[in-house]
Protein backbone atom coordinates (compact mmCIF):
# COMPACT_ATOMS: atom_id res chain seq x y z
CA UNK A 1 -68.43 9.16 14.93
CA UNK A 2 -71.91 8.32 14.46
CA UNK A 3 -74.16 7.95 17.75
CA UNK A 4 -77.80 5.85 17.82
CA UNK A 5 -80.19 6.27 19.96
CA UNK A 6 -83.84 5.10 20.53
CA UNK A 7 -86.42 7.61 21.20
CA UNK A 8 -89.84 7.98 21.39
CA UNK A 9 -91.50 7.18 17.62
CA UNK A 10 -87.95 7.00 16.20
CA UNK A 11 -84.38 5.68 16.07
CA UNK A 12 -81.89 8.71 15.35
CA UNK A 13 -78.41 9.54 14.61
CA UNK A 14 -76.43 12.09 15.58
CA UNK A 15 -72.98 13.02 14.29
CA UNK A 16 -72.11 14.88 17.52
CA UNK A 17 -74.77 17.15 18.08
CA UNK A 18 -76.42 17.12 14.59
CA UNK A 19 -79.22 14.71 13.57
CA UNK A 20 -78.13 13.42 10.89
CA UNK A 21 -81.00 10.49 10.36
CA UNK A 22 -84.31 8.96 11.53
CA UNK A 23 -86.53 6.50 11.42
CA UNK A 24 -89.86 7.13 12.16
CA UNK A 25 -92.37 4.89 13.60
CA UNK A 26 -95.67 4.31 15.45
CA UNK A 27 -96.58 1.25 17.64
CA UNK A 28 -100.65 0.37 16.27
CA UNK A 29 -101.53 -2.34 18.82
CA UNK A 30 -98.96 -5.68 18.32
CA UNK A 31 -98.28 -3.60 14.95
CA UNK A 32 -95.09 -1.55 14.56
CA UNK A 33 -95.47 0.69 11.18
CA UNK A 34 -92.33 2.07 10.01
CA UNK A 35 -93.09 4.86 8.10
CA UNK A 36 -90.44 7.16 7.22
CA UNK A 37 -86.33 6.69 7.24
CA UNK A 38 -84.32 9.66 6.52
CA UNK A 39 -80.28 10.27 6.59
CA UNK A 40 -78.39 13.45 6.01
CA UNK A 41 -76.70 13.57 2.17
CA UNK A 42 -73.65 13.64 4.21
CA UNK A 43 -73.88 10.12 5.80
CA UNK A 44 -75.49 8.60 2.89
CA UNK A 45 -73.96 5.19 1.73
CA UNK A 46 -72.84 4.60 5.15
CA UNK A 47 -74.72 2.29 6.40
CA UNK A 48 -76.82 4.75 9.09
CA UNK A 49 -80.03 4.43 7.39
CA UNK A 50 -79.92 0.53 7.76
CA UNK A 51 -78.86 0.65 11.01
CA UNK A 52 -81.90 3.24 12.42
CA UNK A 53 -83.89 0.25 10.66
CA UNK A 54 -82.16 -2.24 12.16
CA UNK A 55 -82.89 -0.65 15.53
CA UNK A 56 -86.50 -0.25 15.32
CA UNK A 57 -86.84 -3.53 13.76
CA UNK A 58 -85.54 -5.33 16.61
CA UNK A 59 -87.09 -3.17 18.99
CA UNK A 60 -90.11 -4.19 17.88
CA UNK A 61 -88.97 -8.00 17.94
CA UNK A 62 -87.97 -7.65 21.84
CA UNK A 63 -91.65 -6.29 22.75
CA UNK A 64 -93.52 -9.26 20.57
CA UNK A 65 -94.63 -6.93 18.00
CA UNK A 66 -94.78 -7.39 13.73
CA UNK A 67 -93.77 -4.72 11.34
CA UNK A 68 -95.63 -3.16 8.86
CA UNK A 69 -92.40 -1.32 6.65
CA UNK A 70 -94.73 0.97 4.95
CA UNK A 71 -91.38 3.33 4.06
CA UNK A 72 -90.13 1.88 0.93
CA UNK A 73 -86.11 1.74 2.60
CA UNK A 74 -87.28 -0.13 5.48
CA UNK A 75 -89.27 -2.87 3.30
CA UNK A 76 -85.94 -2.81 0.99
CA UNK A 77 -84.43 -4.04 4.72
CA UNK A 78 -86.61 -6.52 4.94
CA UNK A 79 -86.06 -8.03 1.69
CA UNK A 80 -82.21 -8.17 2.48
CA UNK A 81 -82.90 -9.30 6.12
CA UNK A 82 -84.86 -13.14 5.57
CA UNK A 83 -84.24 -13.69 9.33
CA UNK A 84 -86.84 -10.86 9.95
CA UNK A 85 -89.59 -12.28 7.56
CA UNK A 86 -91.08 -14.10 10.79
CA UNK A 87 -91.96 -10.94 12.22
CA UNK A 88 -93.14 -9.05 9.09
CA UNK A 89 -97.27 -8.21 9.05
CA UNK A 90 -99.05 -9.96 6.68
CA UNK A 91 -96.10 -12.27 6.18
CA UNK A 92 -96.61 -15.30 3.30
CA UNK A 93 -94.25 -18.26 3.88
C-alpha cells in the first residue's frame, strides 16, 4: 500500500519504506514552481504521480499561492484538472 506524505520541497511516496515517487517543488514568493515529478517504474500507471501533484497543488491552494508547473507531468495535470486553472501563474481566461 502506497503512503503520501508532504515534506519539505516535495510530496513523496513510499511503498513501505521505499520512495517510490516525488514531486519536487520550491515556494518563490506567492509562486509555487513545480519542477520535477518522478515515480518508480514499478508504480507507474497507478495513479501516484498524479496524486504527489495533486498534493502539492492543493497545498499551494490552502496557503494562497499560484503554480508555475514548469515539469511537463504536472502542467499535463493541469490541463486535465480545469478546476485548478484559477490558481495557475500567468493564467489566460
Amino acid at each position: 500500500m502506497i503512503e503520501y506524505k508532504m515534506m519539505e520541497g516535495q510530496s513523496a511516496a513510499f511503498d513501505g519504506e521505499t520512495l517510490v515517487g516525488v514531486c519536487q517543488f520550491k515556494d518563490e514568493g506567492k509562486t509555487r514552481v513545480i519542477d520535477h515529478t518522478a515515480v518508480d517504474i514499478s508504480t507507474r500507471g497507478k495513479g501516484v504521480a498524479a496524486e504527489l501533484v495533486k498534493m502539492v497543488v492543493e497545498d499551494a491552494i490552502a496557503k494562497k499561492l499560484t503554480v508555475d508547473p514548469q515539469c511537463s507531468y504536472a502542467a499535463a495535470m493541469f490541463d486535465k484538472n480545469p478546476e485548478w486553472i484559477l490558481y495557475r501563474k500567468g493564467r489566460k481566461i
